[in-house]
C-alpha atoms as a PDB file:
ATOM      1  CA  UNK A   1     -24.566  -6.360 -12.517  1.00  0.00           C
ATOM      2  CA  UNK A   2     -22.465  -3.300 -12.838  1.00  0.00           C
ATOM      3  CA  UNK A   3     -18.667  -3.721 -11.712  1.00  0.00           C
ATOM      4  CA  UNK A   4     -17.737  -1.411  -8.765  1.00  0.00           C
ATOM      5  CA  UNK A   5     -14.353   0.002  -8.695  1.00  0.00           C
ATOM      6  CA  UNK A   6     -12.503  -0.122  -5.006  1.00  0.00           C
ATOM      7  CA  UNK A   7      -9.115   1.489  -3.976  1.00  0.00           C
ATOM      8  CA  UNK A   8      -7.531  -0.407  -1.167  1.00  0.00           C
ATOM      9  CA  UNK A   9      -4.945   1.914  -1.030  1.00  0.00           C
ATOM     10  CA  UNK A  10      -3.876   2.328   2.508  1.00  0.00           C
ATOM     11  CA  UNK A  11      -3.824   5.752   3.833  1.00  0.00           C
ATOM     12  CA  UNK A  12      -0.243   7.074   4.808  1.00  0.00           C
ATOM     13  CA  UNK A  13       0.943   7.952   8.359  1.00  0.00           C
ATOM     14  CA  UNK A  14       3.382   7.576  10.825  1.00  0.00           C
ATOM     15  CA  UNK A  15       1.545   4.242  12.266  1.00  0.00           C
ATOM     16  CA  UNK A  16       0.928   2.300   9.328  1.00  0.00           C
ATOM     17  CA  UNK A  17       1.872  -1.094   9.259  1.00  0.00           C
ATOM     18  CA  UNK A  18       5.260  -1.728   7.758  1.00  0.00           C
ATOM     19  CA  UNK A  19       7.204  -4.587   7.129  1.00  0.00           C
ATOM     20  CA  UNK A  20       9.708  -5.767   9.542  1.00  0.00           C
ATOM     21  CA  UNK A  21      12.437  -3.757  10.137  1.00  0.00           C
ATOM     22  CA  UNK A  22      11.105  -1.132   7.525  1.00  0.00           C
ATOM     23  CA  UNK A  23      10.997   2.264   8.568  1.00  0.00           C
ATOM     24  CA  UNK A  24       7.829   3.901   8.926  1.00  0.00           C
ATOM     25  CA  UNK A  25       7.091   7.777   6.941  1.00  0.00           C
ATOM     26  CA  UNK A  26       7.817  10.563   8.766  1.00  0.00           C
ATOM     27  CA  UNK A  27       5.917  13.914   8.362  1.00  0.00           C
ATOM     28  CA  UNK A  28       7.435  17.508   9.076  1.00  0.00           C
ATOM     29  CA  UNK A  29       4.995  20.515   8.629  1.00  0.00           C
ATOM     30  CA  UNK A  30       7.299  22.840   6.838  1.00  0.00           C
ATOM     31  CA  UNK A  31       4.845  25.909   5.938  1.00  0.00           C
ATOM     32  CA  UNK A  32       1.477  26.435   7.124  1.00  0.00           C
ATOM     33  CA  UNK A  33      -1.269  28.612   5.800  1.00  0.00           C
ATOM     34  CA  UNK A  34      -1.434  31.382   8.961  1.00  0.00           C
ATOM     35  CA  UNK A  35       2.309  31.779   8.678  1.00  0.00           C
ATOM     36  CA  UNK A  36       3.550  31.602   4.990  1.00  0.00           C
ATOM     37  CA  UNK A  37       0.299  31.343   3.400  1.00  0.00           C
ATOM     38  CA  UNK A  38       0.295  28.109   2.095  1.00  0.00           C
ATOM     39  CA  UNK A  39       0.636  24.288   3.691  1.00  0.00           C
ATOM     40  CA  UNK A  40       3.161  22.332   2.971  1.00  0.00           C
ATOM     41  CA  UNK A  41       4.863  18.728   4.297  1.00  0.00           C
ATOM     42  CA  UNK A  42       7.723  16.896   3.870  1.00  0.00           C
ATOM     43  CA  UNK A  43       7.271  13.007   3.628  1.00  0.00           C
ATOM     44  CA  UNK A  44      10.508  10.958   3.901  1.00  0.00           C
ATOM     45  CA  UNK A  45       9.937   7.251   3.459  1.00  0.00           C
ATOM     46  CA  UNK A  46      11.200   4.316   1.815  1.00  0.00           C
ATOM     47  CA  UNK A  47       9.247   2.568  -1.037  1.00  0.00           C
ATOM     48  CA  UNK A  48       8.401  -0.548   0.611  1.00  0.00           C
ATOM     49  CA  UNK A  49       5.569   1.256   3.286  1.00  0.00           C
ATOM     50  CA  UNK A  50       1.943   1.301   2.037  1.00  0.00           C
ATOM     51  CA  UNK A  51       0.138  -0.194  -0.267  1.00  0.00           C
ATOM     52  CA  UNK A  52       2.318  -1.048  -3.139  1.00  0.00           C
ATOM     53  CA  UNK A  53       3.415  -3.652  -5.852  1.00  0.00           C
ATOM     54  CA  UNK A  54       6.907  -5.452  -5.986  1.00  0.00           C
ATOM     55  CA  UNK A  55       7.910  -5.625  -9.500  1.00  0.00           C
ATOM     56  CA  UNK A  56       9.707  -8.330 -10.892  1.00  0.00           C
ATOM     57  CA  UNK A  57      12.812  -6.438 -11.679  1.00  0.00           C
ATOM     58  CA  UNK A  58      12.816  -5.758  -8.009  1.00  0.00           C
ATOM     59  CA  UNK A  59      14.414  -9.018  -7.090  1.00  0.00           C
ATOM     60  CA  UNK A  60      15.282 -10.561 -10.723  1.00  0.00           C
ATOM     61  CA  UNK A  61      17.547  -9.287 -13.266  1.00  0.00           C
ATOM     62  CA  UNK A  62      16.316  -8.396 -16.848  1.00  0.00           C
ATOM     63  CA  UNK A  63      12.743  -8.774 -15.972  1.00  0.00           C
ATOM     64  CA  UNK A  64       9.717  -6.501 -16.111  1.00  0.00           C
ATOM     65  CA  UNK A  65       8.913  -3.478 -14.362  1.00  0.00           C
ATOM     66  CA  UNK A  66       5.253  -2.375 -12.973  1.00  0.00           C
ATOM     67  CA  UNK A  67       5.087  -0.009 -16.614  1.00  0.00           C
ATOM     68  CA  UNK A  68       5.521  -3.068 -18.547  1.00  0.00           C
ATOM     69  CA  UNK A  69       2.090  -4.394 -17.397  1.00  0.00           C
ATOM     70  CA  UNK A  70      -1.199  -3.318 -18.824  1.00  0.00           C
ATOM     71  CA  UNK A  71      -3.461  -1.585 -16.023  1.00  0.00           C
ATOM     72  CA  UNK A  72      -5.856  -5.078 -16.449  1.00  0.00           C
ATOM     73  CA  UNK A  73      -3.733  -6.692 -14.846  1.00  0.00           C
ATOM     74  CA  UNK A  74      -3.823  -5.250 -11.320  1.00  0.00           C
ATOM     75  CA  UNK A  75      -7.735  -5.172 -11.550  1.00  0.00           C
ATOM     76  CA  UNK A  76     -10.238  -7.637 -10.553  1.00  0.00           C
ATOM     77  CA  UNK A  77     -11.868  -9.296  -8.413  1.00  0.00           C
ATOM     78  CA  UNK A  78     -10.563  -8.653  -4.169  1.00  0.00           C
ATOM     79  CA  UNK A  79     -12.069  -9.138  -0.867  1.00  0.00           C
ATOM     80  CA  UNK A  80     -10.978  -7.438   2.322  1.00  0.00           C
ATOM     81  CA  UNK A  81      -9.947  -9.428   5.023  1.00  0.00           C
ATOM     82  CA  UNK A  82      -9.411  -8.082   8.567  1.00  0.00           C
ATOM     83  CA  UNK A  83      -6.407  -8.745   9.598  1.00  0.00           C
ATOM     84  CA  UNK A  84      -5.602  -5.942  12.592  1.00  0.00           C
ATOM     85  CA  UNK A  85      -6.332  -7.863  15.264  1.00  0.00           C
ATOM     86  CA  UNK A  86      -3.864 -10.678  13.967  1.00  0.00           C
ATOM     87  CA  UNK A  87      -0.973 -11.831  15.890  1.00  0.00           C
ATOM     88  CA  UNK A  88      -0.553 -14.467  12.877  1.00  0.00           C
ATOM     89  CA  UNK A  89      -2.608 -14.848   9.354  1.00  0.00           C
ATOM     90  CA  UNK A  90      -2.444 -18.273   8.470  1.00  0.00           C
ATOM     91  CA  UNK A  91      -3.628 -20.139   5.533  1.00  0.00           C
ATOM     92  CA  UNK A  92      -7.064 -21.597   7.045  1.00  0.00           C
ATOM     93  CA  UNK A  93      -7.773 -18.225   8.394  1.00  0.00           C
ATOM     94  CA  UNK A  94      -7.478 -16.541   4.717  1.00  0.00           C
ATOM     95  CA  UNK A  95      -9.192 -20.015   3.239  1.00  0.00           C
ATOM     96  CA  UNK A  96     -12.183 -18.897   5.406  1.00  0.00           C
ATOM     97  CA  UNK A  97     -12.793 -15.830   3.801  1.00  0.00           C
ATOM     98  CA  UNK A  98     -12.567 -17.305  -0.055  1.00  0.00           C
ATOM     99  CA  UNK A  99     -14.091 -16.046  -3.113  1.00  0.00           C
ATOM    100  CA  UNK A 100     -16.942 -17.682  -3.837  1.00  0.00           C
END
């Protein structure tokens, strides 16, 4: 069997989910194409919105950051479990969806 490649990267916008008390990104349209000739925005968010990894040397001192790891390491095997609809994700609901 051939291995498939995924991105679960979440797309970003002003309603993604964020954690609590996290600010959500905000987008400006600065320049578009029938005025200036070109499109651009301006994003302004914090780091913590998205899909993204904590490194250790976020919270402990004099450990690794995310360039310190080999790319193998944040590949394998993942399963997406719907969570939207959620008011609370609890262990036997993610137990139900296990790898096999």
């Amino acid at each position: 069997m051939q291995n498939k490649l995924i991105d679960l990267t979440h797309i970003l916008n002003e309603k993604i989910t964020a954690y609590p008390d996290t600010v959500a990104p905000k987008f400006e349209v600065l320049n578009t194409v029938a005025e200036h000739g070109f499109a651009e925005l301006q994003m302004t968010t914090v780091l913590h919105v998205g899909t993204h990894i904590d490194a250790p040397c976020h919270i402990l001192k004099n450990t690794k950051s995310l360039d310190q790891f080999l790319i193998d390491k944040f590949i394998g095997k993942a399963i997406v479990i719907p969570c939207q609809y959620k008011e609370e994700i609890n262990l036997k609901y993610l137990q139900s969806y296990r790898l096999a």
